[in-house]
C-alpha atoms as a PDB file:
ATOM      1  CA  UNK A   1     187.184 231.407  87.191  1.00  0.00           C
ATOM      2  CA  UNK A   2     190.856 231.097  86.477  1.00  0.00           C
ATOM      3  CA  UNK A   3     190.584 227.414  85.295  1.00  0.00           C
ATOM      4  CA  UNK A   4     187.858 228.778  82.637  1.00  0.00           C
ATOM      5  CA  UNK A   5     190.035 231.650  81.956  1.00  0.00           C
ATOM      6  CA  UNK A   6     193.398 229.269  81.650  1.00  0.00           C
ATOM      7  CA  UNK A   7     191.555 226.845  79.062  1.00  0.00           C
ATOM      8  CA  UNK A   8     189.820 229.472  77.159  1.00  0.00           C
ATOM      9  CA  UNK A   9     193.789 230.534  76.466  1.00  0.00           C
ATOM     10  CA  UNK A  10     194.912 227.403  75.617  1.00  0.00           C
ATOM     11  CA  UNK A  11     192.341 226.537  73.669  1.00  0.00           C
ATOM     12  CA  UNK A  12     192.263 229.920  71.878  1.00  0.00           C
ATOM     13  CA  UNK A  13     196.584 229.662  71.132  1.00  0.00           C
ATOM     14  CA  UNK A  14     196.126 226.017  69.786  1.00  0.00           C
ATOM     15  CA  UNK A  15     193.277 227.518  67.578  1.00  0.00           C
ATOM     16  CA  UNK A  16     194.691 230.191  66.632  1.00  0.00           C
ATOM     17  CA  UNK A  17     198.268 228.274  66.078  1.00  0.00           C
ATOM     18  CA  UNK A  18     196.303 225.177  64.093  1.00  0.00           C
ATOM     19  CA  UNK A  19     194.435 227.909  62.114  1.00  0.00           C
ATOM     20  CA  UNK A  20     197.975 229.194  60.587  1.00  0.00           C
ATOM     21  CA  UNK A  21     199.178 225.994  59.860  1.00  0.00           C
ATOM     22  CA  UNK A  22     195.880 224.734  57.598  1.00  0.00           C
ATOM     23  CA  UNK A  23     195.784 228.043  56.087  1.00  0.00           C
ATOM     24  CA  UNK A  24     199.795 228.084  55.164  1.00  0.00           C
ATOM     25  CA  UNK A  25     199.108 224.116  54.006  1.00  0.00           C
ATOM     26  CA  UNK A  26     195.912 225.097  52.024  1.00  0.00           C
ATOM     27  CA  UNK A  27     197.847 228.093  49.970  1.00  0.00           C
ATOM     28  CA  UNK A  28     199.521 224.928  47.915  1.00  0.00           C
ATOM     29  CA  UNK A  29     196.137 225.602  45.772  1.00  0.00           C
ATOM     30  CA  UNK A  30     198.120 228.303  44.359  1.00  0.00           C
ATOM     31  CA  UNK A  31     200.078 226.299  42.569  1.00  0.00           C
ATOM     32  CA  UNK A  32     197.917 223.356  41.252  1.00  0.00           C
ATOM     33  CA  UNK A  33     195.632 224.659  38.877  1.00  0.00           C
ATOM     34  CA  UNK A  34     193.935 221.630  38.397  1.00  0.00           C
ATOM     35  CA  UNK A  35     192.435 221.745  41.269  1.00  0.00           C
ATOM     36  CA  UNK A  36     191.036 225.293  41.072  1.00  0.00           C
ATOM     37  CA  UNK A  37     187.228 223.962  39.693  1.00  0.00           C
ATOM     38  CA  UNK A  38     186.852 221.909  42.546  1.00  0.00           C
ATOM     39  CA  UNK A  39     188.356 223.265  45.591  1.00  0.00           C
ATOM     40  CA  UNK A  40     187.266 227.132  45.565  1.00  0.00           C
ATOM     41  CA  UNK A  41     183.693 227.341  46.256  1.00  0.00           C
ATOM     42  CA  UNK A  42     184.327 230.547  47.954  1.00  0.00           C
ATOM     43  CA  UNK A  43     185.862 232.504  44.774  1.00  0.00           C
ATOM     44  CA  UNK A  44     183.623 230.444  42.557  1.00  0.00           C
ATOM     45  CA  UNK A  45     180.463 231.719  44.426  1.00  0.00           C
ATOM     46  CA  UNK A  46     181.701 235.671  45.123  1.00  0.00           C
ATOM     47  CA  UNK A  47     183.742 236.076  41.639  1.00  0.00           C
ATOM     48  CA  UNK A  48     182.141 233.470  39.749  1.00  0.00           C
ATOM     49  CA  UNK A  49     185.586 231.527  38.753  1.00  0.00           C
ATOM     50  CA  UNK A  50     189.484 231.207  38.973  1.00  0.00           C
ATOM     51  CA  UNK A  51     191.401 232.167  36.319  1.00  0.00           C
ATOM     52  CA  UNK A  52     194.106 232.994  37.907  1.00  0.00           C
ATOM     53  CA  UNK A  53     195.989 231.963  41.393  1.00  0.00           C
ATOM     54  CA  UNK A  54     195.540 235.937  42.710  1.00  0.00           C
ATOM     55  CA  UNK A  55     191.975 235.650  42.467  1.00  0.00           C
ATOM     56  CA  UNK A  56     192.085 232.777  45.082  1.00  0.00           C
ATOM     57  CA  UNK A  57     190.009 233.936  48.408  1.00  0.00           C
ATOM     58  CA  UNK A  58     192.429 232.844  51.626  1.00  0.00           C
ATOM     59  CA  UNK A  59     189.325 230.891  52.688  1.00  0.00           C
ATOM     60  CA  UNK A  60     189.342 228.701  49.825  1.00  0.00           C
ATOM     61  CA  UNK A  61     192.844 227.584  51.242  1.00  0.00           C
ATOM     62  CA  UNK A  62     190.807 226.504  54.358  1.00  0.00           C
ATOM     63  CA  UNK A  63     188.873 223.890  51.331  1.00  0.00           C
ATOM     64  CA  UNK A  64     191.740 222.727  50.224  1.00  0.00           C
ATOM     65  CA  UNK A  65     193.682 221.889  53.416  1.00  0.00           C
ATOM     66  CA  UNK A  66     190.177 220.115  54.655  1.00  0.00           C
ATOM     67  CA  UNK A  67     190.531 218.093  51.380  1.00  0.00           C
ATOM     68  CA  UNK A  68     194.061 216.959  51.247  1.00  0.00           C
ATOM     69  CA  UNK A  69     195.827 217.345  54.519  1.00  0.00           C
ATOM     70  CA  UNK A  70     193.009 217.174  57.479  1.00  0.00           C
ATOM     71  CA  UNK A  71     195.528 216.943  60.414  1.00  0.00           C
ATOM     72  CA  UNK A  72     195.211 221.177  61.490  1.00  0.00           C
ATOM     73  CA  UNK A  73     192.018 221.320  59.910  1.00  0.00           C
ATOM     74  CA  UNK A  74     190.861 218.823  62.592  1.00  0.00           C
ATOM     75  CA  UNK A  75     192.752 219.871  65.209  1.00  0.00           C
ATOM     76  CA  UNK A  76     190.593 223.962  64.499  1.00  0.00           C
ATOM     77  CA  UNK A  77     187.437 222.005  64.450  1.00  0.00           C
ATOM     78  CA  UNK A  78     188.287 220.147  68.197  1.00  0.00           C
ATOM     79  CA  UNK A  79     189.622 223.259  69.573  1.00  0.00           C
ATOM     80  CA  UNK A  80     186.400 225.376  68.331  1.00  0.00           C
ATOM     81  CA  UNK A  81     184.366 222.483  69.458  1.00  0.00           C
ATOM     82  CA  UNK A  82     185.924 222.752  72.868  1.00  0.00           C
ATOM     83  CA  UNK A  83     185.610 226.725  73.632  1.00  0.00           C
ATOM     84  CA  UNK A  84     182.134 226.564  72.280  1.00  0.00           C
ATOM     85  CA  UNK A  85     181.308 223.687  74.709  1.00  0.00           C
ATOM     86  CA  UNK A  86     183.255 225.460  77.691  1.00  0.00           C
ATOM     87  CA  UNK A  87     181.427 228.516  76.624  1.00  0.00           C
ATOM     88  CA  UNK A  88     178.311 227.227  76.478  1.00  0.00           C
ATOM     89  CA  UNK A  89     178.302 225.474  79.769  1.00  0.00           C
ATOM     90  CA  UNK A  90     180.010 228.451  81.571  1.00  0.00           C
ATOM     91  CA  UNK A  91     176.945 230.329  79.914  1.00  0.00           C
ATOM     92  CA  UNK A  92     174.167 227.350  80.719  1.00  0.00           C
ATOM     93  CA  UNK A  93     175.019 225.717  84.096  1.00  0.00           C
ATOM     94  CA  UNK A  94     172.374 226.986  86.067  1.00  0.00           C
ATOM     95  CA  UNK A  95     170.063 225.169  83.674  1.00  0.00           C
ATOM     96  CA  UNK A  96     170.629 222.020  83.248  1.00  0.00           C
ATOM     97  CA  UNK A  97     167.861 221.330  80.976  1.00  0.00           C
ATOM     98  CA  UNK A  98     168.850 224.181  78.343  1.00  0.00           C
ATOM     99  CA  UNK A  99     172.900 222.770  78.744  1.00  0.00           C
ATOM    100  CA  UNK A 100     171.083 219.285  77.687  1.00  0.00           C
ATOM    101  CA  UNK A 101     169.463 220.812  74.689  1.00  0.00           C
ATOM    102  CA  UNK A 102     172.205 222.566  73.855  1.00  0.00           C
ATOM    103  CA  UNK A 103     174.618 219.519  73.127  1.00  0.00           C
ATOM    104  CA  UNK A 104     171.965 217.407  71.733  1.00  0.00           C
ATOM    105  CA  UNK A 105     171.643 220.517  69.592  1.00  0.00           C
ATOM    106  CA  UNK A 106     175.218 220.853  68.649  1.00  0.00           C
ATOM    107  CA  UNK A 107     175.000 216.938  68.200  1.00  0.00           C
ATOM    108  CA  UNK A 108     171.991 216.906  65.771  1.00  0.00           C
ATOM    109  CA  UNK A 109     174.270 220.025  63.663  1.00  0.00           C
ATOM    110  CA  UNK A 110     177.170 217.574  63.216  1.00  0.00           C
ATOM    111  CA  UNK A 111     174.998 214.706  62.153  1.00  0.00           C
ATOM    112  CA  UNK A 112     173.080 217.157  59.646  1.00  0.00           C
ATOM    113  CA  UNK A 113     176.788 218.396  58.231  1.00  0.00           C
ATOM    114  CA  UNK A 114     178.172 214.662  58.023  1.00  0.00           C
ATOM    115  CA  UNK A 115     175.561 214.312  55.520  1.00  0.00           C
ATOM    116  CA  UNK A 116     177.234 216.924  53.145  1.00  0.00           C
ATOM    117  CA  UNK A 117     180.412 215.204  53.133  1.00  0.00           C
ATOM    118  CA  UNK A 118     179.247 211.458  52.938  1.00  0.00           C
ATOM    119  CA  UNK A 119     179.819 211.280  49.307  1.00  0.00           C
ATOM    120  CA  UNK A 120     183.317 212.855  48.991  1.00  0.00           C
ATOM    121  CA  UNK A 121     186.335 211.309  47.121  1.00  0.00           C
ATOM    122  CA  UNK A 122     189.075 212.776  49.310  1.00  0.00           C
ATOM    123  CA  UNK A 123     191.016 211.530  52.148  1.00  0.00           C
ATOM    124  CA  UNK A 124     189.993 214.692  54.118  1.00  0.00           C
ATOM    125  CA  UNK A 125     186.180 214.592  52.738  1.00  0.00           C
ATOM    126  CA  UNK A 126     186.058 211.153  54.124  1.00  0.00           C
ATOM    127  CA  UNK A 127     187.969 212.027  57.878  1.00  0.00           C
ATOM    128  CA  UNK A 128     185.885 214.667  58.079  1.00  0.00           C
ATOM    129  CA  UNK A 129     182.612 212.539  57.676  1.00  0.00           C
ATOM    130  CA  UNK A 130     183.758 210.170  60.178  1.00  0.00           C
ATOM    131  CA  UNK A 131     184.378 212.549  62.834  1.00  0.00           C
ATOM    132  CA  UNK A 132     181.434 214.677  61.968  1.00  0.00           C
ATOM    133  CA  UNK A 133     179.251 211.557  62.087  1.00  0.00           C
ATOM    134  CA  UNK A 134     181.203 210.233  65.695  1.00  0.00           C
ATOM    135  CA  UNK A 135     181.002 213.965  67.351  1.00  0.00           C
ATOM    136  CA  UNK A 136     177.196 213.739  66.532  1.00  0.00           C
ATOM    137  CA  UNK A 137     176.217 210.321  67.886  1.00  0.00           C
ATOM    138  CA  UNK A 138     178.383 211.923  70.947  1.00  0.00           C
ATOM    139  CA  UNK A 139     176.963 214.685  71.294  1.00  0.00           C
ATOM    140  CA  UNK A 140     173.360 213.351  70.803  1.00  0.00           C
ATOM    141  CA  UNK A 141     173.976 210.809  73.569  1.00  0.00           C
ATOM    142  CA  UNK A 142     175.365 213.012  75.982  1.00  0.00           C
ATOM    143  CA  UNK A 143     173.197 215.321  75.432  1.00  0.00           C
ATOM    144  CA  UNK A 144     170.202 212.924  76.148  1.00  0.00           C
ATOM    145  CA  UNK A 145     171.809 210.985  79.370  1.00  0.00           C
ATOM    146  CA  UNK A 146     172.393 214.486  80.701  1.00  0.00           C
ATOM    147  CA  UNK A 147     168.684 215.284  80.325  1.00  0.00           C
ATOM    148  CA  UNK A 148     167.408 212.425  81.364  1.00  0.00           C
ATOM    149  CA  UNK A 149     170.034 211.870  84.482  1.00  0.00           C
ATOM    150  CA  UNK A 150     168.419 215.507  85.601  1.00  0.00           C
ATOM    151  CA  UNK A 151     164.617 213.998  84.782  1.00  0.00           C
ATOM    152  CA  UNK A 152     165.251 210.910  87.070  1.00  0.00           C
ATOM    153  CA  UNK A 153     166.913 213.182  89.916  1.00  0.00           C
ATOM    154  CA  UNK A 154     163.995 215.400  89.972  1.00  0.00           C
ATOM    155  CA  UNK A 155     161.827 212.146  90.045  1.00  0.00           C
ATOM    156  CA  UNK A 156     163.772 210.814  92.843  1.00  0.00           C
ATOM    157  CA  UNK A 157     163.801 214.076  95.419  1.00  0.00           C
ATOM    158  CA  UNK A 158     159.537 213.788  94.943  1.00  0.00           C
ATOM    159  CA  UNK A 159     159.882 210.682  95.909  1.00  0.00           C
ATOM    160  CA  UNK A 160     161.826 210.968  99.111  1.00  0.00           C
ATOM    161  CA  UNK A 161     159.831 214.354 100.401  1.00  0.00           C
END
């Protein structure tokens, strides 16, 4: 219990620390107006357009940072990834067979979300779509061998008794 307890705090500080850092890197938006058609879906979709650099919603900084400099973006997506998995198995490990579904699951999301950035022209679109793309084939895979290393188990203990 205190090793789950230590790594959800880690994981939470370098979240929370990484979070801070893309959101301070993506409020550059402010001041290239340029980029204000392509990079704010968020105020483009709840005010209907930027017109000027107040109307900017803090999550569209998130858009921007993704776009142009990945590194904390990344590092929030790992660290998420991480205390969701640790969650999830703290949650699931009594069933093995619903922990199994539950990464192939998580795989199969990243795969379907590597598909909306396959075509994108920035730096960020583009590390995003490779580790979206590699954290699916992961999780896919490990989510399988799990199952299936519990399936042959249960096949070997019949055999034995």
């Amino acid at each position: 219990m205190v090793s789950f307890i230590v790594q959800i705090g880690i994981a939470s500080t370098l979240f929370i620390f990484s979070s801070i850092a893309a959101w301070y890197e993506g409020s550059e938006i402010m001041d290239n107006p340029w980029e204000w058609r392509y990079s704010t879906p968020f105020t483009h979709l709840v005010k209907g357009g930027v017109s000027d650099a107040n109307e900017i919603l803090p999550l569209d900084y998130f858009v921007y940072a993704i776009k142009f400099q990945p590194t904390f973006p990344i590092i929030m997506l790992l660290t998420s990834l991480y205390l969701f998995i640790i969650i999830g198995h703290r949650l699931l490990k009594q069933r093995k067979k619903w922990y199994a579904y539950f990464l192939t699951f998580i795989g199969g999301s990243f795969v379907l979300v590597s598909y909306f950035t396959f075509s994108s022209p920035t730096v960020g679109g583009r590390m995003m779509f490779k580790l979206f793309l590699a954290l699916g084939f992961l999780f896919i895979g490990i989510g399988l061998m799990s199952y299936f290393v519990r399936f042959n188990r249960m096949k070997v203990k019949r055999r034995i008794n």
